[in-house]
C-alpha atoms as a PDB file:
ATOM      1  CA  UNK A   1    -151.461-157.826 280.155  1.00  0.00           C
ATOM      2  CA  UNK A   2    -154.539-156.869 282.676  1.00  0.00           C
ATOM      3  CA  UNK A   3    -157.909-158.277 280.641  1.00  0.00           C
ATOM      4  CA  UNK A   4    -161.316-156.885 281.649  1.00  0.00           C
ATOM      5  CA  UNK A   5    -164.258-159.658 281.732  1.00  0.00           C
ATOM      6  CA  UNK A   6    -167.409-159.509 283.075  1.00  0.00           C
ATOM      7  CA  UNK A   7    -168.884-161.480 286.118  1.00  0.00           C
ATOM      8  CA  UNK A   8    -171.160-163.845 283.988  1.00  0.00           C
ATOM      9  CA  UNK A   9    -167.922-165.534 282.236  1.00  0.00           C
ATOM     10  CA  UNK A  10    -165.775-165.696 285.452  1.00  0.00           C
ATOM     11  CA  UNK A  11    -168.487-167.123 286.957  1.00  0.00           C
ATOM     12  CA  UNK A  12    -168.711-169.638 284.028  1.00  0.00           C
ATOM     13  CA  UNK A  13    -165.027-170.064 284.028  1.00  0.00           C
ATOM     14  CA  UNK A  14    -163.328-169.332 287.118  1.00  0.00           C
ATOM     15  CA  UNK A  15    -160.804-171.565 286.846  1.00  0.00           C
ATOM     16  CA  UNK A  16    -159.114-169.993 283.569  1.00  0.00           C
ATOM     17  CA  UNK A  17    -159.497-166.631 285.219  1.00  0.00           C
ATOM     18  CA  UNK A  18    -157.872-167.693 288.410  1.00  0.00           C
ATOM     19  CA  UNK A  19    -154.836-169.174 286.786  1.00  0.00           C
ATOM     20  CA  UNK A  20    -154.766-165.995 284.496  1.00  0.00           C
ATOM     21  CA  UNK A  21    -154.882-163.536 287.437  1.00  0.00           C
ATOM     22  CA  UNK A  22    -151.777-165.389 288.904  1.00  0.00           C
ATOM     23  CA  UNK A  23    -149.577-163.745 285.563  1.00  0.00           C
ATOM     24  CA  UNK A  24    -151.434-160.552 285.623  1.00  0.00           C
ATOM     25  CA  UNK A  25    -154.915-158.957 287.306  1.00  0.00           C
ATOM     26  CA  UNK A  26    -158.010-159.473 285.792  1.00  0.00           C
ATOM     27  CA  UNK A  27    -160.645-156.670 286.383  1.00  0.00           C
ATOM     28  CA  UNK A  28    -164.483-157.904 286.312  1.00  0.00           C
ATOM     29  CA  UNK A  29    -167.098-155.543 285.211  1.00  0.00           C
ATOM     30  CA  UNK A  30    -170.088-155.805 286.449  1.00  0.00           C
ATOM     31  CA  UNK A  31    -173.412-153.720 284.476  1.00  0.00           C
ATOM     32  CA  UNK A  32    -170.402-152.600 282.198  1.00  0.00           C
ATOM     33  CA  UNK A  33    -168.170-150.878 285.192  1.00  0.00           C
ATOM     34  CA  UNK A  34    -164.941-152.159 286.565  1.00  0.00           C
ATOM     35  CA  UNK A  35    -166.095-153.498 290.305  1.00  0.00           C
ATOM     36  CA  UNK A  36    -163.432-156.023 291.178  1.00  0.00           C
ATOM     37  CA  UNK A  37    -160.020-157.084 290.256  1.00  0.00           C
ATOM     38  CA  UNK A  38    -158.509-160.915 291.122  1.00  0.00           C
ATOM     39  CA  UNK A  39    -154.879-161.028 291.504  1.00  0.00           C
ATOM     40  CA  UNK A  40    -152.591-163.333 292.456  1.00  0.00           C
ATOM     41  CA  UNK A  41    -152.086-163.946 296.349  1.00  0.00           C
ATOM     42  CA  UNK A  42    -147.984-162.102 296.092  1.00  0.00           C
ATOM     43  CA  UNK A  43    -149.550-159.674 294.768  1.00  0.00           C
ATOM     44  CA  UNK A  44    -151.942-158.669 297.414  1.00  0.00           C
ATOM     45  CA  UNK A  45    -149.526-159.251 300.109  1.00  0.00           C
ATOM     46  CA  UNK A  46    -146.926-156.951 298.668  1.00  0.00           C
ATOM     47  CA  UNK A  47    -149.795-154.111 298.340  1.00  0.00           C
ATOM     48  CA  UNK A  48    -151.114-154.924 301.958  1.00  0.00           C
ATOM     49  CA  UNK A  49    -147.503-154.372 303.005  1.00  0.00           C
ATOM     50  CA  UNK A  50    -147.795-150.549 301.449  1.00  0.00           C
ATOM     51  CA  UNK A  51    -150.629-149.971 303.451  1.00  0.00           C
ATOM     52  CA  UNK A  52    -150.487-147.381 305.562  1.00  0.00           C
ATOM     53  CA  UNK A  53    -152.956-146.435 308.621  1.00  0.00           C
ATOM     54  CA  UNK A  54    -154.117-142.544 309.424  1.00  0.00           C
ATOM     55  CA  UNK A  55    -154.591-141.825 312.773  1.00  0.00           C
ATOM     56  CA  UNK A  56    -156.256-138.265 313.684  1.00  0.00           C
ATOM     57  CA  UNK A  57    -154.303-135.861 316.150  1.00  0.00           C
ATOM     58  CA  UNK A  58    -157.914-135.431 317.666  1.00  0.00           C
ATOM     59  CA  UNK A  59    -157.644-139.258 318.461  1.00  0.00           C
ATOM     60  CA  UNK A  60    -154.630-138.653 320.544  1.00  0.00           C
ATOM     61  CA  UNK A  61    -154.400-137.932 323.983  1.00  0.00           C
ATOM     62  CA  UNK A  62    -153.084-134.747 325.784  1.00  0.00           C
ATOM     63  CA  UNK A  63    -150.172-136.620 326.905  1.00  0.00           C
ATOM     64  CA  UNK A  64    -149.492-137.992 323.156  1.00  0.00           C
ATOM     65  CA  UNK A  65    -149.417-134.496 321.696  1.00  0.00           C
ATOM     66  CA  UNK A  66    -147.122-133.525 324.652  1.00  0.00           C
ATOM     67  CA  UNK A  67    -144.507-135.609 323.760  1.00  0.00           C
ATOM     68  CA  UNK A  68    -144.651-135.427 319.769  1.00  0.00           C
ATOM     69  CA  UNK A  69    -144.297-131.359 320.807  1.00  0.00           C
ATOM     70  CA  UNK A  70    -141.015-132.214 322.731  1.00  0.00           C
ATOM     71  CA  UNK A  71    -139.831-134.677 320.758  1.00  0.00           C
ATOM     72  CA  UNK A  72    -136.593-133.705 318.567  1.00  0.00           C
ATOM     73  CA  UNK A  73    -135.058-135.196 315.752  1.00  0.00           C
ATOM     74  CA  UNK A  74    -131.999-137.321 315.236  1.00  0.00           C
ATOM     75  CA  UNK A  75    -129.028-135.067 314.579  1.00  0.00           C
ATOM     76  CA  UNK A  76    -128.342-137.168 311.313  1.00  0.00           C
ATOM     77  CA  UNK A  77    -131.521-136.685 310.383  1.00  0.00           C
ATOM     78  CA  UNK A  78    -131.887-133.038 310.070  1.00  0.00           C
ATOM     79  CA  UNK A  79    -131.710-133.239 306.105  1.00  0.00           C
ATOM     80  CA  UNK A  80    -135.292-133.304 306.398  1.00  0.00           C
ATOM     81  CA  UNK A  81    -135.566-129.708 307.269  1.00  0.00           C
ATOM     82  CA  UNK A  82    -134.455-128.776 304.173  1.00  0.00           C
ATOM     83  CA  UNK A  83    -136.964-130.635 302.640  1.00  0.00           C
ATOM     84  CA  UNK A  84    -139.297-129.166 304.726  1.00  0.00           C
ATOM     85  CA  UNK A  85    -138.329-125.605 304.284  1.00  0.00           C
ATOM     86  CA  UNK A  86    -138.402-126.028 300.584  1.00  0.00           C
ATOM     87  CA  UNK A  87    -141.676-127.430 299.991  1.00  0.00           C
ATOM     88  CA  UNK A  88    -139.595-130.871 298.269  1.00  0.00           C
ATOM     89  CA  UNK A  89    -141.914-133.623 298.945  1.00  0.00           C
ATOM     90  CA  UNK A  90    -141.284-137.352 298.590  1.00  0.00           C
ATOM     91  CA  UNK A  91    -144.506-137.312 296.462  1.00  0.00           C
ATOM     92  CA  UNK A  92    -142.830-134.656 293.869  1.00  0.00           C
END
């Protein structure tokens, strides 16, 4: 279960806290609002593996957009346009 403690007793017990953020996160408040959260090291390298980076199509170059505009999907692929024609998201 997640526990919620303030920066004064982590500070005065870090230890406990770090060894109870290995089972589960701890969030630490800080003037009464949630500002941190310790969790164990698997943890944050399983969520750093879900990030995901957003580039801008005003970062790319003419050439760039050139080819995404020719580009073509895989035949086995074309599923998707279904999707896509539908308005079904992965997100739904």
């Amino acid at each position: 279960m997640t526990s919620t403690v303030t920066a004064a007793a982590v500070s005065k017990n870090f230890g406990a806290y770090q060894d109870a953020a290995v089972r589960d996160p701890v969030i630490i408040t800080k003037n009464g609002r949630p500002r941190t959260v310790l969790i164990a090291y698997e943890d944050y390298l399983r969520l750093t593996k879900r990030d995901r980076r957003v580039e801008l199509t005003a970062a790319l170059s003419d050439d760039e957009l050139a080819e995404i505009e020719a580009s073509s999907m895989d035949q086995g692929r074309d599923h998707f346009n279904s999707e896509l024609l539908t308005g079904k998201h992965a997100a739904d």
